[in-house]
N, C-alpha and C. Protein backbone atom coordinates (compact mmCIF):
# COMPACT_ATOMS: atom_id res chain seq x y z
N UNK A 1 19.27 7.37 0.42
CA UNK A 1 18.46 7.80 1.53
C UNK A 1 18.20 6.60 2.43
N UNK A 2 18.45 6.79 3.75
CA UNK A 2 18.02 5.86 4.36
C UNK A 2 16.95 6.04 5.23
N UNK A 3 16.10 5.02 5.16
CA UNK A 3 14.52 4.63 5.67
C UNK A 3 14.64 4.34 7.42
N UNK A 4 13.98 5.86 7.46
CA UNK A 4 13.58 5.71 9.27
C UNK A 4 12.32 4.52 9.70
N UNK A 5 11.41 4.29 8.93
CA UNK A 5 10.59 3.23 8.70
C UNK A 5 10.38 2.48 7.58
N UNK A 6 10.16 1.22 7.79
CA UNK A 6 9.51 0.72 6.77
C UNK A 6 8.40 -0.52 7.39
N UNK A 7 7.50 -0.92 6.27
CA UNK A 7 6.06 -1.56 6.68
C UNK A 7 6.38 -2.61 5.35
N UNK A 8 5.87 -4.10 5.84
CA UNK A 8 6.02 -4.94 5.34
C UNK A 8 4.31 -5.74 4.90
N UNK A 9 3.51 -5.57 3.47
CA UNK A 9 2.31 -5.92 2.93
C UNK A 9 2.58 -6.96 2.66
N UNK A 10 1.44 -7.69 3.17
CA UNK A 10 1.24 -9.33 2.16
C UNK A 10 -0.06 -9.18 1.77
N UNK A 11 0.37 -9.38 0.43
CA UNK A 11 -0.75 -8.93 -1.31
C UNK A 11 -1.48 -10.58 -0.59
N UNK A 12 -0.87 -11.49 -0.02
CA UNK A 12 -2.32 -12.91 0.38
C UNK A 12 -3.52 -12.68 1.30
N UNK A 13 -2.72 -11.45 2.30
CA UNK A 13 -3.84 -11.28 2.95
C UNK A 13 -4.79 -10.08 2.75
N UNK A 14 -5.34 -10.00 1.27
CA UNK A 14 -5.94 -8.78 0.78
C UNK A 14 -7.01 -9.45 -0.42
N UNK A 15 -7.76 -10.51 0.24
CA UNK A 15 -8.62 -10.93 -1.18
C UNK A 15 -9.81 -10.74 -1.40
N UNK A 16 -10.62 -9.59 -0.98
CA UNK A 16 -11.26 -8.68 -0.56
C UNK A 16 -10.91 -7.32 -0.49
N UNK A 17 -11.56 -6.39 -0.89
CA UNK A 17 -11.22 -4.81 -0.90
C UNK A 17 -11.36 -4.50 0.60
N UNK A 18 -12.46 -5.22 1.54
CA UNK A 18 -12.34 -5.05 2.91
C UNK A 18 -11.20 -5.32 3.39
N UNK A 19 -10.85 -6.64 3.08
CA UNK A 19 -9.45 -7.33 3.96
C UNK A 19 -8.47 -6.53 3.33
N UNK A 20 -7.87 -5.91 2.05
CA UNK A 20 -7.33 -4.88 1.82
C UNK A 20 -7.02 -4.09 2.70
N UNK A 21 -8.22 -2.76 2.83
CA UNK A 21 -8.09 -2.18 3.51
C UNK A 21 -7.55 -2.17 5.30
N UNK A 22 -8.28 -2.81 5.54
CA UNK A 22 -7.94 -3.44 6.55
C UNK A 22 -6.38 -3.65 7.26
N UNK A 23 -5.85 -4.51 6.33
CA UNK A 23 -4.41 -4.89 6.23
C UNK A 23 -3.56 -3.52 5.86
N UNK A 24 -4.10 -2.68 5.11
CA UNK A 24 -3.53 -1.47 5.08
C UNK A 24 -3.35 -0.98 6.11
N UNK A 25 -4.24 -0.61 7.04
CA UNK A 25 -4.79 0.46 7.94
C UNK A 25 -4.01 -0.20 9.18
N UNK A 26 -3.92 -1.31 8.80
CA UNK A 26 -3.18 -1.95 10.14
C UNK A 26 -1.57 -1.95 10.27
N UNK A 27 -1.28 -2.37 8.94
CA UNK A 27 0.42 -3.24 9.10
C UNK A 27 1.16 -0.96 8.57
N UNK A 28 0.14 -0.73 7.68
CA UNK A 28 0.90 0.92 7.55
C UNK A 28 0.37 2.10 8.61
N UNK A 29 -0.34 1.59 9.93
CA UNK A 29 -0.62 2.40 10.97
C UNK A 29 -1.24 3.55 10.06
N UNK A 30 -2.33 3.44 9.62
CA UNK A 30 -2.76 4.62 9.27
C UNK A 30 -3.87 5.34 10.06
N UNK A 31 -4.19 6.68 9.99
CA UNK A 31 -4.90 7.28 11.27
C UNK A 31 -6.63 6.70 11.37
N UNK A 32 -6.85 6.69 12.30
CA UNK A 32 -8.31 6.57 12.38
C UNK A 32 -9.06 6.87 11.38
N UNK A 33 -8.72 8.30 10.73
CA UNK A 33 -9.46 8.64 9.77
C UNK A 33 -9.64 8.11 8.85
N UNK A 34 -8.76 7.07 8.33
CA UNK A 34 -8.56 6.61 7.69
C UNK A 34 -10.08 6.11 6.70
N UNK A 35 -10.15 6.26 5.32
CA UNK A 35 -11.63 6.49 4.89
C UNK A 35 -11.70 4.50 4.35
N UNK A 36 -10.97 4.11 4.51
CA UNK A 36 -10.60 2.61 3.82
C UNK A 36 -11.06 2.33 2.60
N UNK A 37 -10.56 3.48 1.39
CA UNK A 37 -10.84 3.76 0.17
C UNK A 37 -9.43 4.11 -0.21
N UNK A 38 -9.07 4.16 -1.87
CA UNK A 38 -7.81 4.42 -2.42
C UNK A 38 -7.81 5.63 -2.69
N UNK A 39 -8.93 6.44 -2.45
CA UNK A 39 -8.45 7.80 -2.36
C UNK A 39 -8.21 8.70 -0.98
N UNK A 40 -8.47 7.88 0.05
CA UNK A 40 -8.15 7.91 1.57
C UNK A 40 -6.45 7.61 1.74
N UNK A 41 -6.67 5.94 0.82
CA UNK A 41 -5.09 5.59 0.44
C UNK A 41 -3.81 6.70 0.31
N UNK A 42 -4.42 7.18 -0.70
CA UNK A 42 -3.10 8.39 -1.68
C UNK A 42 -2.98 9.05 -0.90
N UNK A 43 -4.08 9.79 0.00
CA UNK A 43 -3.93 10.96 0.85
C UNK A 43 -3.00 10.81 2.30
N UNK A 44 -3.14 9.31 2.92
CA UNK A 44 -2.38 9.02 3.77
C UNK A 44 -0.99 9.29 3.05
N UNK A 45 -0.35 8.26 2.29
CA UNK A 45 0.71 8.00 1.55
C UNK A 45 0.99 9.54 1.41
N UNK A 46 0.63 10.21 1.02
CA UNK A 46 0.97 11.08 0.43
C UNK A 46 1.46 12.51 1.87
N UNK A 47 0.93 12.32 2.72
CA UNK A 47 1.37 12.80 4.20
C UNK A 47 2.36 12.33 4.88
N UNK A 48 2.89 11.11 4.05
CA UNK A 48 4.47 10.63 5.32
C UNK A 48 5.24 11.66 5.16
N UNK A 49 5.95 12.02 5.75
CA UNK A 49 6.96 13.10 5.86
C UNK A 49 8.72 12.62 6.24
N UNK A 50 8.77 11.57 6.42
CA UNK A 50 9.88 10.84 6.76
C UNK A 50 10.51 9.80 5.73
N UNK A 51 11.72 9.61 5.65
CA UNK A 51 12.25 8.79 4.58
C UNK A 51 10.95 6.82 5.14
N UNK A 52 10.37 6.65 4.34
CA UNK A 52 9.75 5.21 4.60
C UNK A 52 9.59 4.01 3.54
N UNK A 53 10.14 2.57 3.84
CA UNK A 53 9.70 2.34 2.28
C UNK A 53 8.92 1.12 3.18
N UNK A 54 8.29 1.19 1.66
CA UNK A 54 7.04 -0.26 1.64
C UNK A 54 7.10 -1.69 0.89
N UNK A 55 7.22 -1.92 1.52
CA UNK A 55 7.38 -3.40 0.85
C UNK A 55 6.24 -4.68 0.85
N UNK A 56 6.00 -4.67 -0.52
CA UNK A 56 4.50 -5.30 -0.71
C UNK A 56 4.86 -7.19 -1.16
N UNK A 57 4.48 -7.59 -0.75
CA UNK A 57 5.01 -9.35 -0.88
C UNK A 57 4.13 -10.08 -1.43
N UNK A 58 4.16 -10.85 -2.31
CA UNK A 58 3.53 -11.73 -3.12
C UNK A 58 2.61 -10.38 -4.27
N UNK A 59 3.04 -9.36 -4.71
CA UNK A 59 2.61 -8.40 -5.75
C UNK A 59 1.48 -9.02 -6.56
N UNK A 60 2.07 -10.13 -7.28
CA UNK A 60 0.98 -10.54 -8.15
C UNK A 60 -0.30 -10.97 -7.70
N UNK A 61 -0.67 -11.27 -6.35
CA UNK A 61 -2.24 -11.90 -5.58
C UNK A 61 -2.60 -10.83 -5.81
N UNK A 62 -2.42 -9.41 -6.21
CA UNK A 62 -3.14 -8.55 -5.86
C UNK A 62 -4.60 -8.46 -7.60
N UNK A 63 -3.98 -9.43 -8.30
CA UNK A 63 -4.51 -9.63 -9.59
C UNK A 63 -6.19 -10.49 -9.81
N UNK A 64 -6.18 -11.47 -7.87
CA UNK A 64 -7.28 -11.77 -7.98
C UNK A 64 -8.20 -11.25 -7.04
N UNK A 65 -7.80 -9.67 -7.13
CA UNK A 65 -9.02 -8.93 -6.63
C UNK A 65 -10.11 -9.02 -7.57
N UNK A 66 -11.37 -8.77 -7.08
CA UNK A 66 -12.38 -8.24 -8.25
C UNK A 66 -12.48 -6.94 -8.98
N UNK A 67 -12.92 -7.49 -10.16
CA UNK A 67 -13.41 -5.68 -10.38
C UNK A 67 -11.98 -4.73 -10.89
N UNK A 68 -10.85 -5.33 -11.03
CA UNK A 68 -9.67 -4.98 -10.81
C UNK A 68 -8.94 -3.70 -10.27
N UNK A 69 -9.66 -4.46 -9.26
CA UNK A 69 -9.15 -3.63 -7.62
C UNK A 69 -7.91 -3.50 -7.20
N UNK A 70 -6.85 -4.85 -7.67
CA UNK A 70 -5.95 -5.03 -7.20
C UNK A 70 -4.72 -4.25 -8.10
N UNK A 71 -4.95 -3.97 -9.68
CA UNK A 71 -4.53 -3.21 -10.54
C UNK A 71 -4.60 -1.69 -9.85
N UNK A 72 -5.49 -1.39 -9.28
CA UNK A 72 -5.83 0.12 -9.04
C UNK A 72 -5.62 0.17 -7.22
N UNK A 73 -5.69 -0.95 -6.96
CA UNK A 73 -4.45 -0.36 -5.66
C UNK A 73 -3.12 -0.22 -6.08
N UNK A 74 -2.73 -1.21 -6.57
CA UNK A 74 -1.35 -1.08 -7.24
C UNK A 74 -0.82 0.40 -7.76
N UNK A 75 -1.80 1.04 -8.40
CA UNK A 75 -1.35 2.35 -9.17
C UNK A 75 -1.36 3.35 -8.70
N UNK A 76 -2.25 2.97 -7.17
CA UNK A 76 -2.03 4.02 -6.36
C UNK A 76 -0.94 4.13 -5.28
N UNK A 77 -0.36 2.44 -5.12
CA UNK A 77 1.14 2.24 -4.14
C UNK A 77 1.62 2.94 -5.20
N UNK A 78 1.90 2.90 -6.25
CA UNK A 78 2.92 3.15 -7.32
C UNK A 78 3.28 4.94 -7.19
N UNK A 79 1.82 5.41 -7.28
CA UNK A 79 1.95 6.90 -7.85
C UNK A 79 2.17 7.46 -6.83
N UNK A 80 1.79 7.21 -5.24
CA UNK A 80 2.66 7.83 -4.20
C UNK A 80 4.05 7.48 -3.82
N UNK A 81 4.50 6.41 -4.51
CA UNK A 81 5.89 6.56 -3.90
C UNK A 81 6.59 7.61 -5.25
N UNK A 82 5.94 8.02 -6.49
CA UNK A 82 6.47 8.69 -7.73
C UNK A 82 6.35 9.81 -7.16
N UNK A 83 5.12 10.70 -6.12
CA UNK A 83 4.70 11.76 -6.01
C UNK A 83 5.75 11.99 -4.38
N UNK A 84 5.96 10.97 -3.55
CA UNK A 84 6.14 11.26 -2.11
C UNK A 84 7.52 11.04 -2.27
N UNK A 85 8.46 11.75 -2.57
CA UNK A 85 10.06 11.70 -2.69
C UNK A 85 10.53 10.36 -1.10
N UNK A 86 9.55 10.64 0.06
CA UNK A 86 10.07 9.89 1.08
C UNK A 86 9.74 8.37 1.20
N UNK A 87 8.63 8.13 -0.09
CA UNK A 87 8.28 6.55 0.09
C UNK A 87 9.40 6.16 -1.53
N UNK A 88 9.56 4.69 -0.58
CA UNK A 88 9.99 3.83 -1.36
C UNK A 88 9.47 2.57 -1.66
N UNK A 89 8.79 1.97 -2.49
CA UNK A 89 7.87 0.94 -2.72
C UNK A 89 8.96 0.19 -3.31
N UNK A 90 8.60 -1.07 -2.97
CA UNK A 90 9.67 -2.39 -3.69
C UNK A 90 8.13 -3.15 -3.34
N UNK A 91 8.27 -4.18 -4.76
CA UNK A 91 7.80 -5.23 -4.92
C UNK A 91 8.23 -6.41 -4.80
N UNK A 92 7.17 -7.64 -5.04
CA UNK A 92 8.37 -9.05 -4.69
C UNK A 92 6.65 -9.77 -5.15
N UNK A 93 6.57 -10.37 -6.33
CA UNK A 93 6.04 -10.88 -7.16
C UNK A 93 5.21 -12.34 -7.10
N UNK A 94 6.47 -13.11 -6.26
CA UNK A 94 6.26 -14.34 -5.50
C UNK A 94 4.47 -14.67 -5.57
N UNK A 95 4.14 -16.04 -5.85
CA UNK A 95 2.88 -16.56 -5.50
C UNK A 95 2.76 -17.42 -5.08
């Protein structure tokens, strides 16, 4: 399948659940509505309708979230690209 879009994450600029979001809402154009929560997350993700993949950079920063925030964003990039046949998530680990 080839990807009519794709959006490029950097896991450095997310060390904060604010700056997270944030960086979400920005670099994956998500709508206004956007609730800047991971269950706002899934629901976007889960509305692309077009072949798109995501590509998240430096994966492992996402480990010094608090609270392990960065585990449970992770599972939610994960479970929409399992649930959304049109996303494609690639990682890249790098620190």
């Amino acid at each position: 399948m080839k990807h009519k879009k794709s959006y490029s994450l950097n896991a450095r600029r997310m060390t904060t659940r604010e700056e997270a979001h944030a960086h979400l809402k920005e670099r994956l154009k998500l709508p206004d509505w956007y609730g800047r929560n991971l269950d706002a997350l899934h629901d976007c993700l889960n509305e692309i309708g077009e072949p798109t993949r995501i590509v998240l950079h430096f994966a492992a920063r996402l480990d010094h979230l608090p609270d392990g925030y960065g585990a449970k964003l992770l599972r939610v990039l994960r479970q929409a690209a399992e649930e959304n046949p049109n996303i494609k998530l690639s990682l890249y680990n790098r620190i």
